[in-house]
C-alpha atoms as a PDB file:
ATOM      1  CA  UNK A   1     -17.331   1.433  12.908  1.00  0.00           C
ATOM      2  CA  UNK A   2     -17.210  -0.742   9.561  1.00  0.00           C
ATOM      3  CA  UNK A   3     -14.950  -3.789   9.814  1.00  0.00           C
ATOM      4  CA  UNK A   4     -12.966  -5.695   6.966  1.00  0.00           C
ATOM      5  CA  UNK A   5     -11.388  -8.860   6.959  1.00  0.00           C
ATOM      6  CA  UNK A   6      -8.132  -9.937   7.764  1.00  0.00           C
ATOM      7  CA  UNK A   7      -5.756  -9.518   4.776  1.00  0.00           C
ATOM      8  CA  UNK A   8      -5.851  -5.907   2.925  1.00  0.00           C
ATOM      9  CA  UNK A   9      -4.335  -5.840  -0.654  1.00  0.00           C
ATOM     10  CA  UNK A  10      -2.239  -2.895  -2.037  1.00  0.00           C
ATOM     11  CA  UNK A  11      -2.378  -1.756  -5.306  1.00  0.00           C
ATOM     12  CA  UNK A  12      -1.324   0.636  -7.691  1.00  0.00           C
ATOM     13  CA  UNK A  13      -3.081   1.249 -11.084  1.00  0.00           C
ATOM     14  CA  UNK A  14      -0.952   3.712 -13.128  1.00  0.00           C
ATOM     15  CA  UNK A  15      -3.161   5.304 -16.045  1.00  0.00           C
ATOM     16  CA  UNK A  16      -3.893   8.548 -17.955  1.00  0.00           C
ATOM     17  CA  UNK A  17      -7.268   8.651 -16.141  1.00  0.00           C
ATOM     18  CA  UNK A  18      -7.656  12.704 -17.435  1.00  0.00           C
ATOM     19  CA  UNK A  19      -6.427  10.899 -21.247  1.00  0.00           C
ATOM     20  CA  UNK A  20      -5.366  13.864 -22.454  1.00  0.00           C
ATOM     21  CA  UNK A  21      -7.122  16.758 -20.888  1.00  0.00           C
ATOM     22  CA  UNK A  22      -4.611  16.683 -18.128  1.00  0.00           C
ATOM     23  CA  UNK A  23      -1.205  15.219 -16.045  1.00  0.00           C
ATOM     24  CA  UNK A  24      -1.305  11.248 -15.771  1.00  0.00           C
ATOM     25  CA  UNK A  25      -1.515   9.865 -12.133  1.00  0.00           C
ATOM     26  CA  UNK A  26      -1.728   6.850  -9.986  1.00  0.00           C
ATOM     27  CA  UNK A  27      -4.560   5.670  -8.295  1.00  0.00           C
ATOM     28  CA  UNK A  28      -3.545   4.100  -5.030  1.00  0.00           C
ATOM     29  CA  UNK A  29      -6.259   1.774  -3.177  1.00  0.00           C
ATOM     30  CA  UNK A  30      -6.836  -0.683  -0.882  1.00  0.00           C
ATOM     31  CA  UNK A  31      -9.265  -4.002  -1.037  1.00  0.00           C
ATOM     32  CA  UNK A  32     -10.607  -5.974   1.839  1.00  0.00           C
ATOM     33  CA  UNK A  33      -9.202  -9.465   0.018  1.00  0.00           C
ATOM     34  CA  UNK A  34     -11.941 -11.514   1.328  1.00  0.00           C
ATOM     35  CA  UNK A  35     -14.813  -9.272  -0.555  1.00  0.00           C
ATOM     36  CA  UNK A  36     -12.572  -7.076  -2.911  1.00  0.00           C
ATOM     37  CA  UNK A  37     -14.608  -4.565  -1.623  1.00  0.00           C
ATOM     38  CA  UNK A  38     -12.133  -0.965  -1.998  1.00  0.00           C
ATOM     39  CA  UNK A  39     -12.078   0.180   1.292  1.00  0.00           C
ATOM     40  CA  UNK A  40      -9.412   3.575   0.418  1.00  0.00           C
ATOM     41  CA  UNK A  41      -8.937   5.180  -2.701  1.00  0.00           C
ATOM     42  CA  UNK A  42      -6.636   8.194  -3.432  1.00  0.00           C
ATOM     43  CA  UNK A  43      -4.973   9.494  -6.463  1.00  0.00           C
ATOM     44  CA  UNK A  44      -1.112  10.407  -6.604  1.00  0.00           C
ATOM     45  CA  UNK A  45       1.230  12.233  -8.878  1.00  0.00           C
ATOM     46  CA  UNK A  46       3.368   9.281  -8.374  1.00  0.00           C
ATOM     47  CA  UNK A  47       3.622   5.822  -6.310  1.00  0.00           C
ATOM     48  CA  UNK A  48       5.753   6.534  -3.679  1.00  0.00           C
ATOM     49  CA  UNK A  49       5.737   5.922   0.510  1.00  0.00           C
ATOM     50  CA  UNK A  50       4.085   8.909   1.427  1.00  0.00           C
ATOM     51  CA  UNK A  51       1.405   7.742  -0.602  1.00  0.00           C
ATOM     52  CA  UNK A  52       0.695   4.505   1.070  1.00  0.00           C
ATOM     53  CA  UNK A  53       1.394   6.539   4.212  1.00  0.00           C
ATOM     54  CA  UNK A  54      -1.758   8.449   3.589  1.00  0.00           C
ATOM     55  CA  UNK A  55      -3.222   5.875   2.312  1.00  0.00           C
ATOM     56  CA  UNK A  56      -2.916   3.605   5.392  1.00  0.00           C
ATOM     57  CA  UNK A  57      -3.568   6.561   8.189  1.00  0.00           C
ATOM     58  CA  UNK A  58      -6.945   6.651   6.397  1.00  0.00           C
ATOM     59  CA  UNK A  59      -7.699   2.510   6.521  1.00  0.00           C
ATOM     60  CA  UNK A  60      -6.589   2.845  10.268  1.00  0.00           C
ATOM     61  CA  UNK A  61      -8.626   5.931  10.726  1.00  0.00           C
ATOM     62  CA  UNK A  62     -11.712   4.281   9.349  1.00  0.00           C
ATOM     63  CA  UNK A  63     -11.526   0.349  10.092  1.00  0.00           C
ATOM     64  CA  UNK A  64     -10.136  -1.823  12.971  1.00  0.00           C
ATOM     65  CA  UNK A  65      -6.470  -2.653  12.123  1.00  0.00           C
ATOM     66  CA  UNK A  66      -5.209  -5.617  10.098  1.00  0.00           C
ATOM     67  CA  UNK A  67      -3.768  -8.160  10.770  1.00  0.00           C
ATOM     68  CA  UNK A  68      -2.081  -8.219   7.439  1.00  0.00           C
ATOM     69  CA  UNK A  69      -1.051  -6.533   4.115  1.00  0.00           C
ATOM     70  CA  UNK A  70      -0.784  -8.389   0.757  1.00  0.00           C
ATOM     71  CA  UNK A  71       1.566  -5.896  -1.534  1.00  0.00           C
ATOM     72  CA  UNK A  72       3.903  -6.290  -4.360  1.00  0.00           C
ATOM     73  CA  UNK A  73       6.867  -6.440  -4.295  1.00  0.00           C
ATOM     74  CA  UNK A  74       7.521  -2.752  -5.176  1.00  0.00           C
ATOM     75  CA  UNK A  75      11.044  -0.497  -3.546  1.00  0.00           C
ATOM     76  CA  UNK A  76       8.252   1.113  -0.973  1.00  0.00           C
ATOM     77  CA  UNK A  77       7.658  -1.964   0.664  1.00  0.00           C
ATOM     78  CA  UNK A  78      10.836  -4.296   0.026  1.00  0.00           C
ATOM     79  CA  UNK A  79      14.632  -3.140  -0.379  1.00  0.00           C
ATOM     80  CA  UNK A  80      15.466  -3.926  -3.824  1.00  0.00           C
ATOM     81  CA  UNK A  81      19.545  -4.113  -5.469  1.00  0.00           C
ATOM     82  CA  UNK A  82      22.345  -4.196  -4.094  1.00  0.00           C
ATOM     83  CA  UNK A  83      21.584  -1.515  -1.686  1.00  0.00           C
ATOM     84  CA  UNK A  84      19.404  -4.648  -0.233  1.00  0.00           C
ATOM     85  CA  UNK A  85      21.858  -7.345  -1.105  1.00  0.00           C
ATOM     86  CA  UNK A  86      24.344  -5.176   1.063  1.00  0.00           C
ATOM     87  CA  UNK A  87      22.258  -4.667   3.890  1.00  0.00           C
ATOM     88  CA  UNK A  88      19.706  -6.240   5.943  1.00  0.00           C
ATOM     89  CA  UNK A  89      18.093  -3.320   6.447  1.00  0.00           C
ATOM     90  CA  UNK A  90      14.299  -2.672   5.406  1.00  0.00           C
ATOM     91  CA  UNK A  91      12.005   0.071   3.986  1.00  0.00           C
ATOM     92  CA  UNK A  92      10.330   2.594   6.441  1.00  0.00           C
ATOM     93  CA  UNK A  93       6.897   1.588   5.475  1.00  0.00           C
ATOM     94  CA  UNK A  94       7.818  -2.020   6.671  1.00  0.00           C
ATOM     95  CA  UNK A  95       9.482  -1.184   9.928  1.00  0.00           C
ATOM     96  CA  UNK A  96       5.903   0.921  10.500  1.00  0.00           C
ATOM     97  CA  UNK A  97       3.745  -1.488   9.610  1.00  0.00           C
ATOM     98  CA  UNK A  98       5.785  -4.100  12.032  1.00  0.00           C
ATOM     99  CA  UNK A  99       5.599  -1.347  14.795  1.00  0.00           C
ATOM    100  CA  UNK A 100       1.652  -1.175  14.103  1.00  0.00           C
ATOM    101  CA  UNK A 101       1.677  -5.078  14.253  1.00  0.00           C
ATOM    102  CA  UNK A 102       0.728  -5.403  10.764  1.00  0.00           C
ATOM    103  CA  UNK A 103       2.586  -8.625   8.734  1.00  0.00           C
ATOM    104  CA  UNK A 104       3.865  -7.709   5.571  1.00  0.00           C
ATOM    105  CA  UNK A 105       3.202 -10.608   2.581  1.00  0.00           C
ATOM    106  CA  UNK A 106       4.938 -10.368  -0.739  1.00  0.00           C
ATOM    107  CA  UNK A 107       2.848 -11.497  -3.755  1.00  0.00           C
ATOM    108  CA  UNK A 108       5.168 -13.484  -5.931  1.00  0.00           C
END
């Protein structure tokens, strides 16, 4: 089994990667942040959780588990608003991750 570092980036590259021969989408990936090597790749018709869902059943399907995930700061994986300044509640991709033992940290 192949085996990546500690921290795994996010990210999110929103492009018209068909130009104009086709709908635009966004490529979804993750990078081992010790080699940048792309570990996951998957295009989407939009970022969203059940993206990064998928996306991280396939890094946990493939590689030994993280310790951590360095992300954005993007609605998916923080509350954002009022709806957060209301509540102290959290997204469902972060209270799965923290059930999975994987630590969250926010790029600034």
């Amino acid at each position: 089994m192949p085996q990546a570092g500690i921290l795994l980036q996010l990210h999110d590259s929103h492009h018209a990667w068909q130009e104009e021969r086709g709908p635009r989408f966004v490529l979804l990936l993750t990078a081992d942040d010790a080699t940048g090597r792309v570990s996951v790749a998957r295009f989407r018709p939009t970022e969203d959780a059940r993206g990064y869902f998928q996306l991280m059943e396939q890094v946990i399907g493939r590689f030994r588990l993280r310790l951590a995930l360095y992300t954005d700061r993007h609605a998916v994986f923080r509350p954002v608003g009022k709806w957060c300044e209301l509540s102290c509640a959290t997204t469902q991709f972060a209270r799965e991750m923290r059930e999975l033992g994987i630590i969250q940290i926010f790029a600034r």
